[in-house]
PDB file of N, CA and C in Angstrom:
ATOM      1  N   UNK A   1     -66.519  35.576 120.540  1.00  0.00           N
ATOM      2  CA  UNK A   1     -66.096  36.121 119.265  1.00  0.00           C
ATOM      3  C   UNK A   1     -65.553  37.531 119.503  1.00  0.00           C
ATOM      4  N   UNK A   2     -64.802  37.998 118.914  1.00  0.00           N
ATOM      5  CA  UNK A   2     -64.096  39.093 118.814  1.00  0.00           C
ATOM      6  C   UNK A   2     -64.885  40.611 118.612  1.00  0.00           C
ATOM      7  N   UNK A   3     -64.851  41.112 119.219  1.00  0.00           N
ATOM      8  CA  UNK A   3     -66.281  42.386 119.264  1.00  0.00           C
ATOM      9  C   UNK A   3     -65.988  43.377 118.126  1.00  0.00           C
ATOM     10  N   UNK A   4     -64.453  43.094 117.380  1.00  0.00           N
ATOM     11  CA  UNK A   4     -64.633  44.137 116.276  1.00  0.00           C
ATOM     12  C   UNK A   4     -65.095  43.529 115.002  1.00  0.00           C
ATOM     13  N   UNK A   5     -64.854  41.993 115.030  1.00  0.00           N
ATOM     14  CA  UNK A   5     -65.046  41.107 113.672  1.00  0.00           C
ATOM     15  C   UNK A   5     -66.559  41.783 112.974  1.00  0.00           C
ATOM     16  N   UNK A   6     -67.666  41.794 114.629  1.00  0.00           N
ATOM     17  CA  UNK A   6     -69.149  41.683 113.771  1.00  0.00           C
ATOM     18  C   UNK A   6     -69.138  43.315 112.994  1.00  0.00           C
ATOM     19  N   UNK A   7     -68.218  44.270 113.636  1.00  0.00           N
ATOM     20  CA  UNK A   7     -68.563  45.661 113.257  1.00  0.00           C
ATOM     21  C   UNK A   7     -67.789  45.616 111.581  1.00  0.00           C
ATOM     22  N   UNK A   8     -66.642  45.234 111.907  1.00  0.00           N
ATOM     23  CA  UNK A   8     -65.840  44.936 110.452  1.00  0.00           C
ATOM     24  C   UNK A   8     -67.264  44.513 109.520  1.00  0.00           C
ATOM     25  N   UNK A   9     -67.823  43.176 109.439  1.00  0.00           N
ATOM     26  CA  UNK A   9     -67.844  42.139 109.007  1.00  0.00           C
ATOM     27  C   UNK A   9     -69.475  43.123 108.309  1.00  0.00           C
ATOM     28  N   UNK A  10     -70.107  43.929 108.989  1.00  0.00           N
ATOM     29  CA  UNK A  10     -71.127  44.935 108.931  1.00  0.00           C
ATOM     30  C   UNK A  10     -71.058  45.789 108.020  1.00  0.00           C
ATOM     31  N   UNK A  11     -69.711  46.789 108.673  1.00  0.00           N
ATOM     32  CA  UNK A  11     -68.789  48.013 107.563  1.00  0.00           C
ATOM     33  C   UNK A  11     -69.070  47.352 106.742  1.00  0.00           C
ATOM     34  N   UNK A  12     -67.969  46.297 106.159  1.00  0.00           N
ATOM     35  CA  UNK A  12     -67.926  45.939 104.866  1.00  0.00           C
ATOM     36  C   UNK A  12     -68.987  45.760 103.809  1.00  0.00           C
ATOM     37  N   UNK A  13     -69.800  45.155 104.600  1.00  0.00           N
ATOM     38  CA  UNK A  13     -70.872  44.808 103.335  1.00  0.00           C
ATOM     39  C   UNK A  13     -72.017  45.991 103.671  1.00  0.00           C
ATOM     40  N   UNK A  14     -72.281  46.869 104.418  1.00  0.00           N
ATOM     41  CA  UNK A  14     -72.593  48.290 104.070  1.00  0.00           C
ATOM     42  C   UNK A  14     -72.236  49.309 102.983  1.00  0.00           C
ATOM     43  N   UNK A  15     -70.695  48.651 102.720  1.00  0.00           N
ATOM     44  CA  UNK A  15     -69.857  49.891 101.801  1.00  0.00           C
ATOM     45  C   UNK A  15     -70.159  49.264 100.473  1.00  0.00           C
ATOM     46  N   UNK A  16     -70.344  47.740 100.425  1.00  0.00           N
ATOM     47  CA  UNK A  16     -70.415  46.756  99.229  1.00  0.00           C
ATOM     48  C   UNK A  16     -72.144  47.837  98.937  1.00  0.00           C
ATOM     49  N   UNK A  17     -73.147  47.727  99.932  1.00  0.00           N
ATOM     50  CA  UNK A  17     -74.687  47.724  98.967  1.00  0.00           C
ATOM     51  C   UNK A  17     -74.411  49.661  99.260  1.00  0.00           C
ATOM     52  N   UNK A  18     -73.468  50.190  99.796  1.00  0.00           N
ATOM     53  CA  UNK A  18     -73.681  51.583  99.020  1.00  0.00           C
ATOM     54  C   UNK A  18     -73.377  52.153  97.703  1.00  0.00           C
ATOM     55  N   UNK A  19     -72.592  50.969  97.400  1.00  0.00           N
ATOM     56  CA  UNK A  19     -71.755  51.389  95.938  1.00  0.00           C
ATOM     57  C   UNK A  19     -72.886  50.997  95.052  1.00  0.00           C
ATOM     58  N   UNK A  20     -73.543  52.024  94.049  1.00  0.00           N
ATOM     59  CA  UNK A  20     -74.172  51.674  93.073  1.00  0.00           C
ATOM     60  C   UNK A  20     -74.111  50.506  91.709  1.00  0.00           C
ATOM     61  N   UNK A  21     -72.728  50.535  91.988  1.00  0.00           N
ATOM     62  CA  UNK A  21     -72.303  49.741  90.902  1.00  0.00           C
ATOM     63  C   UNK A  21     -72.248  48.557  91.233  1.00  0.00           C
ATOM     64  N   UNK A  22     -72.817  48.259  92.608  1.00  0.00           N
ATOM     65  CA  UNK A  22     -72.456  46.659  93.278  1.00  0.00           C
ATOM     66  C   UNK A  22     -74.053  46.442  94.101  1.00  0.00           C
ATOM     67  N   UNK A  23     -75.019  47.152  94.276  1.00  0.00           N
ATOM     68  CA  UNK A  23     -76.257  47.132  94.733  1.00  0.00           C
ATOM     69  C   UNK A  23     -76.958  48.176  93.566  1.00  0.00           C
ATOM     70  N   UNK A  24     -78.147  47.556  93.446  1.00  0.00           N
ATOM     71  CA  UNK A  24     -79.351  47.986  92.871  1.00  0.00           C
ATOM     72  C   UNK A  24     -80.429  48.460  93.911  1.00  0.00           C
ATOM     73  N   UNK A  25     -80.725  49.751  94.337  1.00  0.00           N
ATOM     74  CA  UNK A  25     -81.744  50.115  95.296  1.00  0.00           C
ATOM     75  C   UNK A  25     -82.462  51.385  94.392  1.00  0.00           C
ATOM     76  N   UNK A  26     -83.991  50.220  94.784  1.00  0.00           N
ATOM     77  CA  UNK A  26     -85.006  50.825  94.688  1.00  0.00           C
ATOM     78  C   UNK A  26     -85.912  51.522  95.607  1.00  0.00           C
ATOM     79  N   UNK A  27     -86.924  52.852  95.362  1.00  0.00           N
ATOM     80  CA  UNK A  27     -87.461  53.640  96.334  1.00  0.00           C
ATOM     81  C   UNK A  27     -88.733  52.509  95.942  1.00  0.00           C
ATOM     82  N   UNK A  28     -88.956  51.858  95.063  1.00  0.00           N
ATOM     83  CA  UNK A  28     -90.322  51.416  94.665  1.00  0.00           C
ATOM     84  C   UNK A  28     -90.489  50.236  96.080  1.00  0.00           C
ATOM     85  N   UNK A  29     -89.309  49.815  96.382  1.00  0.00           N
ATOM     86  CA  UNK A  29     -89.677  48.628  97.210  1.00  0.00           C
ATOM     87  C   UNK A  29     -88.497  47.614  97.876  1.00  0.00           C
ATOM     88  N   UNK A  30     -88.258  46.734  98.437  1.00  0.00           N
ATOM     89  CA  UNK A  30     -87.159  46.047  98.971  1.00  0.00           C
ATOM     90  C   UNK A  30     -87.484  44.763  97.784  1.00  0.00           C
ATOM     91  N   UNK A  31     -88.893  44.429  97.184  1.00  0.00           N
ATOM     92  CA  UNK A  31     -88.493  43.439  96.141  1.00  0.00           C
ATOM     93  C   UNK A  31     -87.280  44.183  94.717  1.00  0.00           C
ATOM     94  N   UNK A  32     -87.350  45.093  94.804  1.00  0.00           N
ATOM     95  CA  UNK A  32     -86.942  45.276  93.415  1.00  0.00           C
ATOM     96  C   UNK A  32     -85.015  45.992  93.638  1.00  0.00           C
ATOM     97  N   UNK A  33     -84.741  45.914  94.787  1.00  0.00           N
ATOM     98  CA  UNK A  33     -83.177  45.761  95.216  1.00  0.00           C
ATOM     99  C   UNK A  33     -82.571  44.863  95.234  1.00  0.00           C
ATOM    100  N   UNK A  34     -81.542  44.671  94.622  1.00  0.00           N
ATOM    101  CA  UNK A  34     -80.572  43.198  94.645  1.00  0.00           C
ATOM    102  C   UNK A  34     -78.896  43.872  94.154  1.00  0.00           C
ATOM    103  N   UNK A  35     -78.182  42.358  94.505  1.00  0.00           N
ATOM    104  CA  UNK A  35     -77.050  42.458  94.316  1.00  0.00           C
ATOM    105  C   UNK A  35     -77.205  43.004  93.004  1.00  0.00           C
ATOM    106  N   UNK A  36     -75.798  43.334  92.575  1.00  0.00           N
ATOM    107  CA  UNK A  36     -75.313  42.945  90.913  1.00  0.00           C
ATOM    108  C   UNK A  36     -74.546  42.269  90.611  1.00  0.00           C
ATOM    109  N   UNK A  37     -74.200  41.562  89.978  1.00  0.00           N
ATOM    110  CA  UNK A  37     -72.922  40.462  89.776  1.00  0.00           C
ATOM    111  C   UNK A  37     -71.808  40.995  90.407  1.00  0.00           C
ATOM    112  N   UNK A  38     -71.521  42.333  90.568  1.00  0.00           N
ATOM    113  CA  UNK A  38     -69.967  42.853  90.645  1.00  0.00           C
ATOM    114  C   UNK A  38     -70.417  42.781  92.237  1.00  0.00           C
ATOM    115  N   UNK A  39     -71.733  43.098  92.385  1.00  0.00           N
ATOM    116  CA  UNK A  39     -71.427  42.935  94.328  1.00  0.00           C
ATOM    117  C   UNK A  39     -71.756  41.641  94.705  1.00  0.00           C
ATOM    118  N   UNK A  40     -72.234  40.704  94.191  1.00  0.00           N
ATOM    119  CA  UNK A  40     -72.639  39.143  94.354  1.00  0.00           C
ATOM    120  C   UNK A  40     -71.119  38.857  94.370  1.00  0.00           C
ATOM    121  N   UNK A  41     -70.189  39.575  93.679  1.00  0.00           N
ATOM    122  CA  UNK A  41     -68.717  38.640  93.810  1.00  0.00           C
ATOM    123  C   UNK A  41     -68.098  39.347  94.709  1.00  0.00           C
ATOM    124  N   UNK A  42     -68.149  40.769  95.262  1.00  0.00           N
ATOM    125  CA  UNK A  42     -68.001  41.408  96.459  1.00  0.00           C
ATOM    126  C   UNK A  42     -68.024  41.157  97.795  1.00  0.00           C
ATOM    127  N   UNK A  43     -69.512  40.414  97.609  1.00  0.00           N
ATOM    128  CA  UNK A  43     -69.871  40.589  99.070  1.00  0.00           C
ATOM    129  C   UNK A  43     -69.117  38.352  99.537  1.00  0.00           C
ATOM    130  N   UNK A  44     -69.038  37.408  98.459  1.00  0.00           N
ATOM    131  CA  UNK A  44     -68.406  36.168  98.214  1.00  0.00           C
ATOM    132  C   UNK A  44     -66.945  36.314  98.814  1.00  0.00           C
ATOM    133  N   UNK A  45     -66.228  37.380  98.132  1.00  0.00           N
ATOM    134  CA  UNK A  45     -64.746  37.937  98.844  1.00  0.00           C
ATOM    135  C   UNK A  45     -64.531  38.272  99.888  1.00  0.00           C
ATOM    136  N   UNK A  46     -65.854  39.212 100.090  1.00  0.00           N
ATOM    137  CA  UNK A  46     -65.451  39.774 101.619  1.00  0.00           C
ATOM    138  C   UNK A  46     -65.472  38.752 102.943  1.00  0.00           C
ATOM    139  N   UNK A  47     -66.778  37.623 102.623  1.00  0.00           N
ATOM    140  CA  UNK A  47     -67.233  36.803 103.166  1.00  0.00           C
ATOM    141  C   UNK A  47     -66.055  36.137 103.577  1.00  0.00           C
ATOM    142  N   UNK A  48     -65.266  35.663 101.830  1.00  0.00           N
ATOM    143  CA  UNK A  48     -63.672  34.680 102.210  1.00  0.00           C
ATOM    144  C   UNK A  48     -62.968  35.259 102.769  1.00  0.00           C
ATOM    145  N   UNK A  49     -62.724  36.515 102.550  1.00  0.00           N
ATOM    146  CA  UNK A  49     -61.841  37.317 103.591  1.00  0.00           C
ATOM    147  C   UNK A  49     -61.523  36.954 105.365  1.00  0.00           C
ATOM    148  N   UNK A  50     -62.962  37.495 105.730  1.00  0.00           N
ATOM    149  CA  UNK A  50     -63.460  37.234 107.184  1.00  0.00           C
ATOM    150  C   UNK A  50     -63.564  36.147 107.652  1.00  0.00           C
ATOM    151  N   UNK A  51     -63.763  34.977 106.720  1.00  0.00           N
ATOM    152  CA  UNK A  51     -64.499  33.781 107.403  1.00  0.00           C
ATOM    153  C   UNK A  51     -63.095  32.905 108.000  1.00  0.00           C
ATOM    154  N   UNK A  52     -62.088  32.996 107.855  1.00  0.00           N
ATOM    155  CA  UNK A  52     -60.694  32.040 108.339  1.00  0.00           C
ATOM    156  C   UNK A  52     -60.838  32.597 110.096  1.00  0.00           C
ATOM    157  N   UNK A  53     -60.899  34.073 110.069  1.00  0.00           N
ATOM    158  CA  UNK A  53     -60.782  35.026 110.724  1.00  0.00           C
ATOM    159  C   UNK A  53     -61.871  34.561 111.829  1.00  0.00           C
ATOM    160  N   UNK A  54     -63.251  34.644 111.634  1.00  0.00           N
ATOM    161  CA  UNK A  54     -64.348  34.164 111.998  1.00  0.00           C
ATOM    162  C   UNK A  54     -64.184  32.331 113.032  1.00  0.00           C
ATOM    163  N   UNK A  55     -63.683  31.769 111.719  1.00  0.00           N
ATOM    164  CA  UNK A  55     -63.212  30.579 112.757  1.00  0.00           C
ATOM    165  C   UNK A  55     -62.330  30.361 113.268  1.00  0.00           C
ATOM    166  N   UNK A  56     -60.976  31.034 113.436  1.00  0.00           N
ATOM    167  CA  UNK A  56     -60.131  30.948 114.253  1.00  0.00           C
ATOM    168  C   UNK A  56     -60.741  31.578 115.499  1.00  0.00           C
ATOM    169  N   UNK A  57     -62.030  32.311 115.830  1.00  0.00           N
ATOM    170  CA  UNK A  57     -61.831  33.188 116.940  1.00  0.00           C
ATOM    171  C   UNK A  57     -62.809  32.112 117.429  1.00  0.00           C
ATOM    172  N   UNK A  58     -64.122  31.328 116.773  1.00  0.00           N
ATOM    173  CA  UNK A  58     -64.773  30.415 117.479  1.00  0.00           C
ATOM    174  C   UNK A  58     -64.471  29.578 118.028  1.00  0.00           C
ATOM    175  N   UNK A  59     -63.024  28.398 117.209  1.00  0.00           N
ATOM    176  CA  UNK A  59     -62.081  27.809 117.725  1.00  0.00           C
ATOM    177  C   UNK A  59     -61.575  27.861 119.042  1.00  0.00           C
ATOM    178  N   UNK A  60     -60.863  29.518 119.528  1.00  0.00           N
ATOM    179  CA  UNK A  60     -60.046  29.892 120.463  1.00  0.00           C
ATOM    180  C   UNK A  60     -61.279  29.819 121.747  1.00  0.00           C
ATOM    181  N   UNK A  61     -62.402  30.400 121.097  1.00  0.00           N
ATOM    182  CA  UNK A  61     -63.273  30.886 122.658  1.00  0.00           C
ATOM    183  C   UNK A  61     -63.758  29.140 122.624  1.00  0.00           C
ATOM    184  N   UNK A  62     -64.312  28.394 121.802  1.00  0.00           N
ATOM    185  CA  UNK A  62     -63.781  26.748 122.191  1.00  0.00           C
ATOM    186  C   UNK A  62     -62.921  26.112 123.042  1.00  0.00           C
ATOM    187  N   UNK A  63     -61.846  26.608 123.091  1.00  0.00           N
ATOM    188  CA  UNK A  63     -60.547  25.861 123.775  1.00  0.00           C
ATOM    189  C   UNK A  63     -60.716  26.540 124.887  1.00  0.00           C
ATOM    190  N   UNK A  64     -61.241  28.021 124.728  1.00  0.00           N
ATOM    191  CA  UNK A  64     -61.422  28.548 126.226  1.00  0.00           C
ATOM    192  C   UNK A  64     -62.080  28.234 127.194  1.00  0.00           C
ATOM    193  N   UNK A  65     -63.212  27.670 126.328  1.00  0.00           N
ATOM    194  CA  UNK A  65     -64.367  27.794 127.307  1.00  0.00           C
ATOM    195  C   UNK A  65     -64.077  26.332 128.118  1.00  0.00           C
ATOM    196  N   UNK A  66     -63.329  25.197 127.150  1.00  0.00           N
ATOM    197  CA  UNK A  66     -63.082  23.803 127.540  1.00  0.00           C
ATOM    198  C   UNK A  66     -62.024  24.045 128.586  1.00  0.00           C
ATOM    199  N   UNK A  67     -61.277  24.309 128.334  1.00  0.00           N
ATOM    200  CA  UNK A  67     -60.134  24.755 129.632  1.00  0.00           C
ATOM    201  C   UNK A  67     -61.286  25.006 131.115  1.00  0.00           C
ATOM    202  N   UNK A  68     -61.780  26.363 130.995  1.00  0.00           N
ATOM    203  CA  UNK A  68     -62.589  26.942 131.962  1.00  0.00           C
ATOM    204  C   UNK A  68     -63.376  25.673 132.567  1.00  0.00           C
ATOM    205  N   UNK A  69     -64.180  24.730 131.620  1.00  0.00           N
ATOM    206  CA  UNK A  69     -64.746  24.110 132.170  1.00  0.00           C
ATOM    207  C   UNK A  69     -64.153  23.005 132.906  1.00  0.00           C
ATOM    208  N   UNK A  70     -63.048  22.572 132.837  1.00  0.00           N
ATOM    209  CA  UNK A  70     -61.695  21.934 133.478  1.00  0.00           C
ATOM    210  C   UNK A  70     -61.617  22.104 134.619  1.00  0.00           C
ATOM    211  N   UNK A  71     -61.070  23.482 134.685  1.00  0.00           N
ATOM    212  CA  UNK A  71     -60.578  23.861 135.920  1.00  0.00           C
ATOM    213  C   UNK A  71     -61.659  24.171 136.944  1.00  0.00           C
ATOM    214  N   UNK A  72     -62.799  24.266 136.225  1.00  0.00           N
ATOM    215  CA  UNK A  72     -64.114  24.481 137.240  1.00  0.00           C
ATOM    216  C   UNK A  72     -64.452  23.182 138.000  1.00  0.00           C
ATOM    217  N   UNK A  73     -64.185  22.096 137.093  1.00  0.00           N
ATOM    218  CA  UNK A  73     -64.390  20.837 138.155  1.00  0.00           C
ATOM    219  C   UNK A  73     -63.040  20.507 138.520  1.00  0.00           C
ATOM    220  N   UNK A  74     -61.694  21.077 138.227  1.00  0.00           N
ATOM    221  CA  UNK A  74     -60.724  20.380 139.615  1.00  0.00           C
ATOM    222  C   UNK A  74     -60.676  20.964 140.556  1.00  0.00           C
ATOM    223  N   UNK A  75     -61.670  22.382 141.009  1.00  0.00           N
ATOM    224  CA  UNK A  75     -61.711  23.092 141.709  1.00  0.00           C
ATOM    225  C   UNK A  75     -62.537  22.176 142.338  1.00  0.00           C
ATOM    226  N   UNK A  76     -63.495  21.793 142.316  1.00  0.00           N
ATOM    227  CA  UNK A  76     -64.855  20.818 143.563  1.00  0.00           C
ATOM    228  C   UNK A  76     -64.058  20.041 144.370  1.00  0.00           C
TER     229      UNK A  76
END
């Protein structure tokens, strides 16, 4: 997988639960933090965003790794 996707894919939904208006954080506790609708549909977008992105790169290191394993046995 692509070593900037996971940092992207991190950023993003860091910036989603800093925005107040899209995360609810409480000092009382981790039960009483949650999305809010506006970041429940935030963090759904960002997800669709990344995720084409996400499987095209699993795909590629797929075909890679099948190739590799190819040529490793016409090498014997």
């Amino acid at each position: 997988m692509s070593n900037l996707l996971p940092n992207q894919l991190y950023a993003g939904l860091f910036e989603i639960i800093k925005n107040n208006q899209m995360y609810y954080y409480s000092n009382v506790g981790a039960n009483y933090c949650h999305l809010t609708p506006a970041g429940e549909k935030a963090v759904i977008e960002w997800i669709n965003l990344l995720a084409p992105h996400m499987r095209k790169i699993e795909q590629d290191d797929l075909v890679t790794r099948a190739k590799q394993m190819v040529f490793d046995e016409l090498k014997k």
